[in-house]
C-alpha atoms as a PDB file:
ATOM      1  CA  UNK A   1      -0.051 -36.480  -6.894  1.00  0.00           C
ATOM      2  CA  UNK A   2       3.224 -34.706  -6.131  1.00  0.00           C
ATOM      3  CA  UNK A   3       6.258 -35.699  -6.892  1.00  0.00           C
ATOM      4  CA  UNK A   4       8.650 -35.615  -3.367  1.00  0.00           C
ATOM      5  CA  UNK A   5      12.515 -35.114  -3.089  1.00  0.00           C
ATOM      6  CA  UNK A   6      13.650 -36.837  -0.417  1.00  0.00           C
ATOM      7  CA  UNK A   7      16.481 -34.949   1.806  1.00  0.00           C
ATOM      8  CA  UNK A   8      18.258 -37.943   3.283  1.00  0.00           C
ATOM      9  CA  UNK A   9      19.041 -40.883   1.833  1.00  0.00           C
ATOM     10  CA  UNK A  10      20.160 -44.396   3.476  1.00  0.00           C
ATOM     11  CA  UNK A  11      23.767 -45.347   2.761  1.00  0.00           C
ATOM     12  CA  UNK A  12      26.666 -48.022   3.797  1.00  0.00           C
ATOM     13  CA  UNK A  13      28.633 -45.557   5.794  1.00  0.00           C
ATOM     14  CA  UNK A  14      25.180 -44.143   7.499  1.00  0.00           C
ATOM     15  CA  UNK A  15      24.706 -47.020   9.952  1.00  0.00           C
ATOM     16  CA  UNK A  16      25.411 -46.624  13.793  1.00  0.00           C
ATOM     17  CA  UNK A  17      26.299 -49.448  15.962  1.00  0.00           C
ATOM     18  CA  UNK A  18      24.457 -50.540  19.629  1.00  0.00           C
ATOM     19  CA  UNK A  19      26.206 -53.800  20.274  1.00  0.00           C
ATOM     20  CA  UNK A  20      26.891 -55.020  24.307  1.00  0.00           C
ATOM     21  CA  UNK A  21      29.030 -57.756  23.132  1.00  0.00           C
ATOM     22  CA  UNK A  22      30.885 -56.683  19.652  1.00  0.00           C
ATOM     23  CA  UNK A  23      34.040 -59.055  19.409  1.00  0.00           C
ATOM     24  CA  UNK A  24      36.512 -58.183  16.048  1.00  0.00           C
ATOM     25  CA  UNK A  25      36.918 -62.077  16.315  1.00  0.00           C
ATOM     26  CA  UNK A  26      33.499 -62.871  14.706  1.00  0.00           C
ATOM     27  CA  UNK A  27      34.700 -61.518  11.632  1.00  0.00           C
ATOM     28  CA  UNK A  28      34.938 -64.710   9.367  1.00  0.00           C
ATOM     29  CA  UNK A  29      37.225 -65.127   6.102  1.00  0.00           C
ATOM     30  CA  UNK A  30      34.705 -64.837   2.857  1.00  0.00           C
ATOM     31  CA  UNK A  31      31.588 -63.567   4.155  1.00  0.00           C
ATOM     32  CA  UNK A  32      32.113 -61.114   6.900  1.00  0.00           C
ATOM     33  CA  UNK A  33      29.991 -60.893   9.948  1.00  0.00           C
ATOM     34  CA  UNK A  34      29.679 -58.118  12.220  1.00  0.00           C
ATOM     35  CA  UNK A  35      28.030 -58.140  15.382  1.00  0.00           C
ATOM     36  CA  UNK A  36      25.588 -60.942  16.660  1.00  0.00           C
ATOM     37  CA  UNK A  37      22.306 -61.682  17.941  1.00  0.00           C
ATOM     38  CA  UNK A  38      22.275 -59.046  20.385  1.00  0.00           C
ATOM     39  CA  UNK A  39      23.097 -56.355  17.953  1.00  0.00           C
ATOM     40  CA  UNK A  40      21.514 -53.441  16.983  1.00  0.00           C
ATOM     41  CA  UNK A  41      22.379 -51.129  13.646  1.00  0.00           C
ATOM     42  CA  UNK A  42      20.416 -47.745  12.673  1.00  0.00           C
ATOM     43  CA  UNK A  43      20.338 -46.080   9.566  1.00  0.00           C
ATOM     44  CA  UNK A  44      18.620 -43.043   8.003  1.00  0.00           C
ATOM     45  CA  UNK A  45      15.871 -43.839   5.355  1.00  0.00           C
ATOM     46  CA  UNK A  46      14.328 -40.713   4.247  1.00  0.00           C
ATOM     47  CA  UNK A  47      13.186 -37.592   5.564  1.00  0.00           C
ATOM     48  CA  UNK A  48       9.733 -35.821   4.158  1.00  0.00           C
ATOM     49  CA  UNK A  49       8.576 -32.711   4.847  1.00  0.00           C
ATOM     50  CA  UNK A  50       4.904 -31.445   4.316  1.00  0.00           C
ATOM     51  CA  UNK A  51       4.869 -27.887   3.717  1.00  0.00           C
ATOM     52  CA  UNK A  52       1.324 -25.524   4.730  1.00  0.00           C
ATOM     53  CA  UNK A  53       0.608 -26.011   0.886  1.00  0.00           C
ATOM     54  CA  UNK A  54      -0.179 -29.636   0.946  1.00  0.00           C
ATOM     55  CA  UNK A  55      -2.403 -29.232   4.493  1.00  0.00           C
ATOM     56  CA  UNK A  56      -5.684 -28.439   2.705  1.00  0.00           C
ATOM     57  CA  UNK A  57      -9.411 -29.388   1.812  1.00  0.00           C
ATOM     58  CA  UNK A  58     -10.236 -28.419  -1.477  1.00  0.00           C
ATOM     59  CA  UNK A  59      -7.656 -26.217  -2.050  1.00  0.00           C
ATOM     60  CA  UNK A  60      -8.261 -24.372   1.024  1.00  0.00           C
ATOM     61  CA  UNK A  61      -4.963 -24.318   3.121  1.00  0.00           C
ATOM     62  CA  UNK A  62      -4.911 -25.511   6.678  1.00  0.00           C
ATOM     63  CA  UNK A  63      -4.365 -22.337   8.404  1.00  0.00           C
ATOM     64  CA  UNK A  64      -7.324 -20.770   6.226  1.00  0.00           C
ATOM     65  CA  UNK A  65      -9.514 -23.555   7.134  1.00  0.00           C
ATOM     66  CA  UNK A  66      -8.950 -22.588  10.843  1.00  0.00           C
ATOM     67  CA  UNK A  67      -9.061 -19.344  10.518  1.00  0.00           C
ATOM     68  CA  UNK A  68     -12.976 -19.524   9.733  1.00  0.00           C
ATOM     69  CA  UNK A  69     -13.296 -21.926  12.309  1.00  0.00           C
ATOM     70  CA  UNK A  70     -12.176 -19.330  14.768  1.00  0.00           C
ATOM     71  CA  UNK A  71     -14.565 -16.857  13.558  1.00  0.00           C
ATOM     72  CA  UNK A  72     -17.922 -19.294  14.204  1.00  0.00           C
ATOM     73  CA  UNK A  73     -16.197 -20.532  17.936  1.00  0.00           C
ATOM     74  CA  UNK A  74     -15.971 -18.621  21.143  1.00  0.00           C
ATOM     75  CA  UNK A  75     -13.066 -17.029  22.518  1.00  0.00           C
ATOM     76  CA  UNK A  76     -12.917 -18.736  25.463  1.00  0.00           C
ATOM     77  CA  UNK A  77     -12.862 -22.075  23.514  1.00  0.00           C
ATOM     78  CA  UNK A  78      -8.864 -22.387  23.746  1.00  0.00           C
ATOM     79  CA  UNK A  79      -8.864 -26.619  23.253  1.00  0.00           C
ATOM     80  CA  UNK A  80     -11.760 -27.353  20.981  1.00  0.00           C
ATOM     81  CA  UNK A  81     -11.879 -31.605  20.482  1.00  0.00           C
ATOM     82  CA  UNK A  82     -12.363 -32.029  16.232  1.00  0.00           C
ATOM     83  CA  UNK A  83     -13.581 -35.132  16.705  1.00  0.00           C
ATOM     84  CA  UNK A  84     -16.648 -34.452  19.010  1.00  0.00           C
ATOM     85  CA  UNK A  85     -17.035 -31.163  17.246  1.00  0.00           C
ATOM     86  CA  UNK A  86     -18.158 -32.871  14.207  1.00  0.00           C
ATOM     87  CA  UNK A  87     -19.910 -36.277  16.247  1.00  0.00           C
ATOM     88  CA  UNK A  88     -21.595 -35.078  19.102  1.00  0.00           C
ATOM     89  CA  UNK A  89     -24.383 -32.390  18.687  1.00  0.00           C
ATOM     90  CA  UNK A  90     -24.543 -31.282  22.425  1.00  0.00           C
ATOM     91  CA  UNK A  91     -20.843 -30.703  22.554  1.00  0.00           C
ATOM     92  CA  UNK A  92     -21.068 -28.324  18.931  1.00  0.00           C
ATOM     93  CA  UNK A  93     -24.596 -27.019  20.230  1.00  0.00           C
ATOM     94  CA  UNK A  94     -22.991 -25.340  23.658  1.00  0.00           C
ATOM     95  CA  UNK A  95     -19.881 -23.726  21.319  1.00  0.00           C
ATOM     96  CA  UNK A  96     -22.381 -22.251  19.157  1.00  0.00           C
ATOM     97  CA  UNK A  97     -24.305 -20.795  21.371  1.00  0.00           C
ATOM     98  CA  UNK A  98     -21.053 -19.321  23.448  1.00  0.00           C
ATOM     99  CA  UNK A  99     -20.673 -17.501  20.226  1.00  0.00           C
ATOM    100  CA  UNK A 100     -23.843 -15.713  19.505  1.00  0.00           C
ATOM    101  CA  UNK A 101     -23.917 -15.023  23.269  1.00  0.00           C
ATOM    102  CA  UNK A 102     -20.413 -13.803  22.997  1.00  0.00           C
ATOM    103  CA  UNK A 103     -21.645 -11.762  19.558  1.00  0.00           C
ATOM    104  CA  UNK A 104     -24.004  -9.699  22.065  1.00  0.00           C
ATOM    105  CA  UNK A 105     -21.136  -8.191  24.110  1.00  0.00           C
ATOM    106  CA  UNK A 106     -18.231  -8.141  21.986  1.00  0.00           C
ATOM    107  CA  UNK A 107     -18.227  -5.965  18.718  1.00  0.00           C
ATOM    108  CA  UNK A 108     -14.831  -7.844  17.674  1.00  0.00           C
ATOM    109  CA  UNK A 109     -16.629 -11.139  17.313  1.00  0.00           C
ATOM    110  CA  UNK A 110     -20.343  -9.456  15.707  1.00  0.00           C
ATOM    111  CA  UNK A 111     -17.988  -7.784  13.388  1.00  0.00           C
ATOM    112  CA  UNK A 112     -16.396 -10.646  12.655  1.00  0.00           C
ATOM    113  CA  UNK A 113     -19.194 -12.677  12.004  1.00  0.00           C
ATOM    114  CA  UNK A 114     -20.976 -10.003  10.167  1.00  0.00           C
ATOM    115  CA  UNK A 115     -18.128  -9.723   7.560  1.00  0.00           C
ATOM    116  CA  UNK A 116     -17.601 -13.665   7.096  1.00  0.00           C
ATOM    117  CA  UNK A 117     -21.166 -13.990   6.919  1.00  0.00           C
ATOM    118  CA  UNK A 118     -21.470 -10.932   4.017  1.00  0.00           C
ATOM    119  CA  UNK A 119     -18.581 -12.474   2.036  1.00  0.00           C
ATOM    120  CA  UNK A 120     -19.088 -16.083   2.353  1.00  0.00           C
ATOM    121  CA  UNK A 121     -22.919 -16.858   2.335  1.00  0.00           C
ATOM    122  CA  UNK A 122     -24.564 -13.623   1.646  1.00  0.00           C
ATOM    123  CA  UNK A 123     -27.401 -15.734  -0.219  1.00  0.00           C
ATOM    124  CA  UNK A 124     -28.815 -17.088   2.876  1.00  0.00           C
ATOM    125  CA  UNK A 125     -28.592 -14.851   5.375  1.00  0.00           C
ATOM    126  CA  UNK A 126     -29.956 -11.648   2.909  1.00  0.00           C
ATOM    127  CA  UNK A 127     -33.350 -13.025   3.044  1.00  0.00           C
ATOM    128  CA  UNK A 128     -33.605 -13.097   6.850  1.00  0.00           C
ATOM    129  CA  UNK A 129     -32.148  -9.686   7.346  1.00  0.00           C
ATOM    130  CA  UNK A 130     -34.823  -8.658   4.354  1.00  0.00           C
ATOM    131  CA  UNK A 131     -32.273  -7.734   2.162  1.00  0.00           C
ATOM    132  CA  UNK A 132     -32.188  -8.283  -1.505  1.00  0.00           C
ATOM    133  CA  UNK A 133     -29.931 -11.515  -2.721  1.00  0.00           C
ATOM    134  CA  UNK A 134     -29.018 -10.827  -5.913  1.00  0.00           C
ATOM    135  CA  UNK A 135     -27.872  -7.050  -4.292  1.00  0.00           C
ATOM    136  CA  UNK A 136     -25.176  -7.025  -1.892  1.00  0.00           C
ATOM    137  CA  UNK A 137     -24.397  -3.401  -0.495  1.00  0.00           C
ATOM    138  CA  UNK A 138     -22.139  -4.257   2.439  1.00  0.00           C
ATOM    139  CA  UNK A 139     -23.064  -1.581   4.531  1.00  0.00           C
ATOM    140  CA  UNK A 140     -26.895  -2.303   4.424  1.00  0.00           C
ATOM    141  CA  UNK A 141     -25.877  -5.570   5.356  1.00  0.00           C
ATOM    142  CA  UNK A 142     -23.879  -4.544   8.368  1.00  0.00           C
ATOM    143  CA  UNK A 143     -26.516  -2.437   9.480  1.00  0.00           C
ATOM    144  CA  UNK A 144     -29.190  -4.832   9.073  1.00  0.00           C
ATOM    145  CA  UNK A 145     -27.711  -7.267  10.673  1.00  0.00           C
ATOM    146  CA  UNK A 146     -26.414  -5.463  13.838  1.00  0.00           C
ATOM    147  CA  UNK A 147     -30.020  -3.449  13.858  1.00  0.00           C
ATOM    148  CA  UNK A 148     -31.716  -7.072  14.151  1.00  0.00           C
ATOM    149  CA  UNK A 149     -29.504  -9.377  16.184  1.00  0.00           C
ATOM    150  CA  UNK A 150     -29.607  -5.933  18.859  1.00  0.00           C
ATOM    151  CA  UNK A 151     -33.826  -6.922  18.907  1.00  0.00           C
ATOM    152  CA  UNK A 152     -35.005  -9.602  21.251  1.00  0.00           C
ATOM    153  CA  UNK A 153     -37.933  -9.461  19.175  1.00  0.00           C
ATOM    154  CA  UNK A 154     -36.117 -10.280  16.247  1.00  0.00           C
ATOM    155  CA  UNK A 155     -32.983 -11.486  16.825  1.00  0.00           C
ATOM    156  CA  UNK A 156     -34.604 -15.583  17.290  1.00  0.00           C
ATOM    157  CA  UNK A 157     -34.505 -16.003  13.103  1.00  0.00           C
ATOM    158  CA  UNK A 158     -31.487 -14.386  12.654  1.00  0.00           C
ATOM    159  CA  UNK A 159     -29.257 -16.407  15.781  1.00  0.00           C
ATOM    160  CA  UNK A 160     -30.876 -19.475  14.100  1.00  0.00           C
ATOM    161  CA  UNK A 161     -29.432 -18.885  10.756  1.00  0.00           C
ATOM    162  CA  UNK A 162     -25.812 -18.444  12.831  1.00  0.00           C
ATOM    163  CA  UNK A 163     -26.244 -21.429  14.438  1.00  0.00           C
ATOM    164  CA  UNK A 164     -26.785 -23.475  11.084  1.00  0.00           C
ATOM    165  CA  UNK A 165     -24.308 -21.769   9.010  1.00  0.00           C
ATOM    166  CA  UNK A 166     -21.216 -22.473  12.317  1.00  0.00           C
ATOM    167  CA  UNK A 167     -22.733 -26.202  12.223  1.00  0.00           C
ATOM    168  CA  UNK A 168     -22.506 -26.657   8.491  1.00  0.00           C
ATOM    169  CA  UNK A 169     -18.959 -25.237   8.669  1.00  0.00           C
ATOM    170  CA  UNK A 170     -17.394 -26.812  11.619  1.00  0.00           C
ATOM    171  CA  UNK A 171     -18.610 -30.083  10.550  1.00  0.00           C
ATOM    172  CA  UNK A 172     -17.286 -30.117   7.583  1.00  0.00           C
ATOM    173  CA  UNK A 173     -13.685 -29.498   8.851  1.00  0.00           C
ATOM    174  CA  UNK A 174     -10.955 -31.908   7.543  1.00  0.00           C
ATOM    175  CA  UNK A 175      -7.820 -32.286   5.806  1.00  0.00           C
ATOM    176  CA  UNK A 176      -7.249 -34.373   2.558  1.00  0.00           C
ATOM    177  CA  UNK A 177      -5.285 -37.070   1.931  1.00  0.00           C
ATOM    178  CA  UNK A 178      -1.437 -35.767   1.083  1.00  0.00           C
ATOM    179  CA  UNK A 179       0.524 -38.249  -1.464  1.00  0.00           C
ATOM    180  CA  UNK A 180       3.460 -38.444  -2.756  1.00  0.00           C
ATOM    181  CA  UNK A 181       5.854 -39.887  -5.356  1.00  0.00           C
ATOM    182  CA  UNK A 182       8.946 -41.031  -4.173  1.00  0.00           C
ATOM    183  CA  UNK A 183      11.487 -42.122  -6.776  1.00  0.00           C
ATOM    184  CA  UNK A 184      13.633 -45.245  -6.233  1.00  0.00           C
ATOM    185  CA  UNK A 185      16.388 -44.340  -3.754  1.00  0.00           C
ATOM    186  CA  UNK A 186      19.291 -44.970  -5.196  1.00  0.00           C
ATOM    187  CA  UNK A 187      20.655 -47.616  -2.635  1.00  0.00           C
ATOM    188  CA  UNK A 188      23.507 -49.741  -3.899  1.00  0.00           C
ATOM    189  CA  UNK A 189      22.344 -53.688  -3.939  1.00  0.00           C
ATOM    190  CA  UNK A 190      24.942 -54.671  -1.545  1.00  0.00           C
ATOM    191  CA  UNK A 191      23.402 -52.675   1.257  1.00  0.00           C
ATOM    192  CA  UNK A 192      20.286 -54.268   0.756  1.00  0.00           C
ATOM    193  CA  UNK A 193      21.740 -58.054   0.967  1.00  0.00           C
ATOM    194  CA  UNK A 194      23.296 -56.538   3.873  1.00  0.00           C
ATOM    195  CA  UNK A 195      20.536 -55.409   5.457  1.00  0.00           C
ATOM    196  CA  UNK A 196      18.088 -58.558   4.192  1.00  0.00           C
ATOM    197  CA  UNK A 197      20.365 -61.412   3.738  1.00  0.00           C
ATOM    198  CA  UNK A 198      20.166 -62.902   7.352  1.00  0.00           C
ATOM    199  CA  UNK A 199      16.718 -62.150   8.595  1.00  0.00           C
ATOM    200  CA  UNK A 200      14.541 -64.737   9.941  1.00  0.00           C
ATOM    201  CA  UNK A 201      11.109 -65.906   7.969  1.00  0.00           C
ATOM    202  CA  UNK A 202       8.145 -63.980   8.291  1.00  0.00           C
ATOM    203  CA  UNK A 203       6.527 -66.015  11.469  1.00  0.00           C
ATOM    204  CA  UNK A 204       9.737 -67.296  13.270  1.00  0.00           C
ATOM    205  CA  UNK A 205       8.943 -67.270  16.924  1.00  0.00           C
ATOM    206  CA  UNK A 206      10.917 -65.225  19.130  1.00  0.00           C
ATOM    207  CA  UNK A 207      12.797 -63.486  16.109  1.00  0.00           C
ATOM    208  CA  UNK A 208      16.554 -62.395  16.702  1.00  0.00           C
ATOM    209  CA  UNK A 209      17.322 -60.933  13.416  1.00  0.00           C
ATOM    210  CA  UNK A 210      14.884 -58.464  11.952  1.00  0.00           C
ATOM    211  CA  UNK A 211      14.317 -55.331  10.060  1.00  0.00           C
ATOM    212  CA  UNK A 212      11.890 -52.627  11.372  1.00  0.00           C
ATOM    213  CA  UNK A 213      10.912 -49.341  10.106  1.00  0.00           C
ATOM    214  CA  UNK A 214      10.423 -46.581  12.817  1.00  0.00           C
ATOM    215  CA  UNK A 215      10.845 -43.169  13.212  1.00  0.00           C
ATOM    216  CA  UNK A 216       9.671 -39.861  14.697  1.00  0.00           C
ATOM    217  CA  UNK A 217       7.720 -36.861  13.863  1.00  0.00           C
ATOM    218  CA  UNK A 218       8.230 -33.193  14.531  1.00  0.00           C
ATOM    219  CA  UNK A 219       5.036 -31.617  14.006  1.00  0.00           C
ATOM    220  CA  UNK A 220       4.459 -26.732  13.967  1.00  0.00           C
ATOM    221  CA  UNK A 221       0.754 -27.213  13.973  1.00  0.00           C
ATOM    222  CA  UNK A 222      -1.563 -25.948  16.856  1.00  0.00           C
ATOM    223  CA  UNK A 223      -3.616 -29.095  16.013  1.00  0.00           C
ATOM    224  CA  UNK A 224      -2.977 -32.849  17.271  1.00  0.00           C
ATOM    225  CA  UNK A 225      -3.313 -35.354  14.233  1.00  0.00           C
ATOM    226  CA  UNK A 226      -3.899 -39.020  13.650  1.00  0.00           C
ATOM    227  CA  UNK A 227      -2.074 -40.190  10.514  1.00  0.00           C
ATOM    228  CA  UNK A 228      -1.909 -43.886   8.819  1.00  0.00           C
ATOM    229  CA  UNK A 229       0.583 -43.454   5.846  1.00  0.00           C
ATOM    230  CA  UNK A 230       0.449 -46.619   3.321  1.00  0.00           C
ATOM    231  CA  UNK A 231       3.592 -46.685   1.208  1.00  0.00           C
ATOM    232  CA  UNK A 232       2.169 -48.864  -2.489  1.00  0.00           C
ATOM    233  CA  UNK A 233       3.291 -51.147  -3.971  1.00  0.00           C
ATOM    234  CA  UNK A 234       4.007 -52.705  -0.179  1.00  0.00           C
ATOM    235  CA  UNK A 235       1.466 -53.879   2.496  1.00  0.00           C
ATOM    236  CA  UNK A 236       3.523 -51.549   4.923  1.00  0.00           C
ATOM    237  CA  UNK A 237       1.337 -49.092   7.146  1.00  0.00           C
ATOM    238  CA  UNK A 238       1.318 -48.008  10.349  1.00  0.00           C
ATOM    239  CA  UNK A 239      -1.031 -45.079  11.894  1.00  0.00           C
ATOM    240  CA  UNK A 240      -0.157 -43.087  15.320  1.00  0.00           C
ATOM    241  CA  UNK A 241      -0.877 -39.494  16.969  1.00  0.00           C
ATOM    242  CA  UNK A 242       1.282 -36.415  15.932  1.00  0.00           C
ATOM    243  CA  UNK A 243       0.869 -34.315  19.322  1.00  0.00           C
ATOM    244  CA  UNK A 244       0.479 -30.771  18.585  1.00  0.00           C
ATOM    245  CA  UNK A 245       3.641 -28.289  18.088  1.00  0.00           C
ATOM    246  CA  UNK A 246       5.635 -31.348  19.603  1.00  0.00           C
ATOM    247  CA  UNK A 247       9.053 -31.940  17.976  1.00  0.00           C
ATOM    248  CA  UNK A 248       9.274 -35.952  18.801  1.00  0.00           C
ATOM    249  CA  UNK A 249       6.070 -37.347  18.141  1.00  0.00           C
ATOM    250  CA  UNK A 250       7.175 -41.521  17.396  1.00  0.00           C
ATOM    251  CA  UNK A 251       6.489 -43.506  15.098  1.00  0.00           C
ATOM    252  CA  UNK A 252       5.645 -47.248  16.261  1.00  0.00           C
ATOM    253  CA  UNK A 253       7.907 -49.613  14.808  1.00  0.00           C
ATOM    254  CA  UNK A 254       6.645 -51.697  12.058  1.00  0.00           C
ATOM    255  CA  UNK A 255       8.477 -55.052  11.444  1.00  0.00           C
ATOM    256  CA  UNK A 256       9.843 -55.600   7.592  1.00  0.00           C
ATOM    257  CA  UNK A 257      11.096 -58.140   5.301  1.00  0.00           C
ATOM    258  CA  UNK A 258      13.159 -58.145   2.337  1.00  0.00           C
ATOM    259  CA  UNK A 259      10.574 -58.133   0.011  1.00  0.00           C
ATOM    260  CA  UNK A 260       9.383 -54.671   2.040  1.00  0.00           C
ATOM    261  CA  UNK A 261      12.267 -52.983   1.725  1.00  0.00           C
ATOM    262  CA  UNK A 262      13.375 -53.336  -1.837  1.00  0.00           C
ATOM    263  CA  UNK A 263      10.224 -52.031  -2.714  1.00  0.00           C
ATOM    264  CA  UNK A 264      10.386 -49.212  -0.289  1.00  0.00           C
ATOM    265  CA  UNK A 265      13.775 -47.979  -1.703  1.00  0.00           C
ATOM    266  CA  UNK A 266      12.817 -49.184  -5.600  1.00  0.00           C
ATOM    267  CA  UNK A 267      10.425 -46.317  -6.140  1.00  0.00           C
ATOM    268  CA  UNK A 268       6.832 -45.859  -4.072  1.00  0.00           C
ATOM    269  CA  UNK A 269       3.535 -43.557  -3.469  1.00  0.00           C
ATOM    270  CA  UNK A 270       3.129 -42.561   0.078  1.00  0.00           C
ATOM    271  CA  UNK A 271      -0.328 -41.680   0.653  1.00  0.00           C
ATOM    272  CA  UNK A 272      -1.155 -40.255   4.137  1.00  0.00           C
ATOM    273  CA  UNK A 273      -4.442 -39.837   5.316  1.00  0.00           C
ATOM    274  CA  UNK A 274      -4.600 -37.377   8.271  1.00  0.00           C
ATOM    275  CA  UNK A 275      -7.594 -37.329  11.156  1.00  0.00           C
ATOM    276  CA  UNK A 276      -8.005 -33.544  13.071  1.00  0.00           C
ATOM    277  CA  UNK A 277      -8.433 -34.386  17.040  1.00  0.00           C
ATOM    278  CA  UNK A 278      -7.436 -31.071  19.037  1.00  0.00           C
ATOM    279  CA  UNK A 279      -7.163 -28.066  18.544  1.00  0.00           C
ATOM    280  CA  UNK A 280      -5.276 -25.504  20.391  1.00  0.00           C
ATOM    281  CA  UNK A 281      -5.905 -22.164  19.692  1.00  0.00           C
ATOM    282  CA  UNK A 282      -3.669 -20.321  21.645  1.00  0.00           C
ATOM    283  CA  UNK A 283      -0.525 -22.148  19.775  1.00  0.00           C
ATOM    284  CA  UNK A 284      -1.199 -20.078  16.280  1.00  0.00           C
ATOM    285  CA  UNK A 285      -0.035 -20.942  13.136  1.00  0.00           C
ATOM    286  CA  UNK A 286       3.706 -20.870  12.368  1.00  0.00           C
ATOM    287  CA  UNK A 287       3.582 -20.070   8.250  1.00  0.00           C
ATOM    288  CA  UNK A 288       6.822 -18.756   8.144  1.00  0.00           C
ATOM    289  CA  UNK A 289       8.079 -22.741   8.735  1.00  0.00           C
ATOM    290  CA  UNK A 290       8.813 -24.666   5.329  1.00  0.00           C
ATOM    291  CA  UNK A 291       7.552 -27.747   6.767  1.00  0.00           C
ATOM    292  CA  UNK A 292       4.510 -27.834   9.128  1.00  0.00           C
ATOM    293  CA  UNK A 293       5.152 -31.983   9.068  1.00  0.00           C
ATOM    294  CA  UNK A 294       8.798 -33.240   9.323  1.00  0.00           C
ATOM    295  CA  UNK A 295       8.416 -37.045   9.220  1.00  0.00           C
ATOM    296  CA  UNK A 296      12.112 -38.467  10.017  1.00  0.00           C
ATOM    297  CA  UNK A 297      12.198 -42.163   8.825  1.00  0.00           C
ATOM    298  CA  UNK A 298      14.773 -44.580  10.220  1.00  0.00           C
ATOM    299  CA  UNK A 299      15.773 -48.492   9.459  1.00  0.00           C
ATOM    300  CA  UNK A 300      16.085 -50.963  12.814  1.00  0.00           C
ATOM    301  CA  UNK A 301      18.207 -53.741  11.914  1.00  0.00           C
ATOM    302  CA  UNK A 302      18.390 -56.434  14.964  1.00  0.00           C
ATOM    303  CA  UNK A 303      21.040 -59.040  14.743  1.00  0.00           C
ATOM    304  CA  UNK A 304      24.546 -59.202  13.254  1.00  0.00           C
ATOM    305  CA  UNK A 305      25.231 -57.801   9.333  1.00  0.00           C
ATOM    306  CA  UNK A 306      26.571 -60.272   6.858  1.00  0.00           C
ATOM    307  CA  UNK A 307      28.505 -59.065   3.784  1.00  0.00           C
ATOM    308  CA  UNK A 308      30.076 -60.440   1.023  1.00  0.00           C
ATOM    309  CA  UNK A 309      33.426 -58.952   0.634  1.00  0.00           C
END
């Protein structure tokens, strides 16, 4: 678990008006109100940003992860779909064989494949090229493996083995959960009764004043995402696409009460689960960026402010 720093902070002076009918008159002696039902207020909540570090599977970074991937699927395989690469046998089946028949007339990619292979699972291939396990020479290898894969006689064992050890890999692609500690936020009391004071019950029909958390997402990764944060100790989740080297991706808005957001601001673990779907291969992998995830979070308050002055 990590513990976060958050870059922006929500404060009093933070909030931005929308208001069609905003009348100075409204403004009552002892508790002040500003605006109405037909008023809008926005305010920054936090801002978190998910560095390449915190992208992984086992401690294996994102752009590693793909990297490998790249090296078991074809070239011409620009937009590769995650989801059916791992589901839907056919669909993983014709990519792997575009590879080995790509590995037959283009040294880049047998050479490729020969040196992840060596490195990486020199156990099981050894015994099909009728090489020793338990002595890896690198250069036997290479030579073994180019003189057989070259044979149609004997190449059928050999493209089999590439076939299993691609499938084992690109089905085992995914990203772990990322969490994070957030500390309370620091927000004076006042701006919460502000913010909480006037909104209507949980299950008022056709609600005028109410509190919702939305957002947006700006996203450097060649790879469209599905994430459904969870922010404990509250109920509040939410779960939407992250489109691929986009720099707005929304966030739905969720609805919240005041329960929701003194707990959100009092101290919480966001724990965000995160679903590959695309991948786009010609985008590349932007590691020079400090954030590959920068999730912008925002307060919605409907309805006029009340505040005890």
């Amino acid at each position: 678990m990590k513990k976060l720093v958050i870059l922006l902070l929500c404060g009093a002076f933070a909030l931005s008006c929308t208001d069609k009918a905003y009348d100075l008159s409204q403004i009552e002696t002892g508790d002040v109100a500003i605006g109405n039902d037909d008023s809008e207020f926005r305010m920054p909540l936090m801002t978190v940003l998910v560095p390449m570090a915190d992208l992984a599977a086992d401690g294996k970074e994102i752009q590693a992860i793909f990297d490998e991937a790249d090296i078991w699927l074809p070239t011409a395989a620009t937009a590769v779909d995650l989801v059916r690469l791992d589901s839907d046998p056919d669909y993983r089946t014709q990519l792997i064989a575009a590879t080995v028949a790509e590995m037959h007339t283009n040294d880049a990619k047998l050479n490729a494949v020969i040196a992840l292979s060596y490195e990486q699972y020199y156990a099981s291939f050894a015994p099909v090229l009728g090489l020793d396990p338990a002595h890896p020479d690198p250069n036997a290898y290479a030579a073994a493996f180019g003189r057989i894969f070259a044979s149609e006689e004997l190449a059928g064992e050999l493209e089999a083995r590439i076939g299993e050890a691609a499938t084992d890999y690109l089905t085992s692609i995914h990203i772990d959960p990322v969490e994070y500690t957030i500390d309370a936020l620091g927000i004076d009391e006042s701006v919460i009764d502000m913010l909480c004071d006037n909104l209507d019950p949980e299950g008022t029909p056709d609600a005028r004043n109410t509190l919702h958390l939305y957002g947006s997402v700006a996203s450097r990764l060649p790879v469209t995402v599905h994430v459904a944060p969870t922010f404990t100790p509250t109920d509040i989740t939410f779960e939407f696409d992250v489109e691929a080297a986009s720099p707005d991706s929304g966030i739905p808005q969720t609805q919240l009460f005041g329960d929701d957001l003194r707990q959100l601001v009092g101290g919480i673990t966001v724990r965000i689960p995160v679903t590959l779907l695309t991948y786009y291969r010609d985008l590349g992998f932007d590691d020079a960026a400090d954030s590959q995830l920068t999730i912008d979070l925002r307060l919605l308050k409907r309805g006029g402010l009340k505040l005890n002055l």
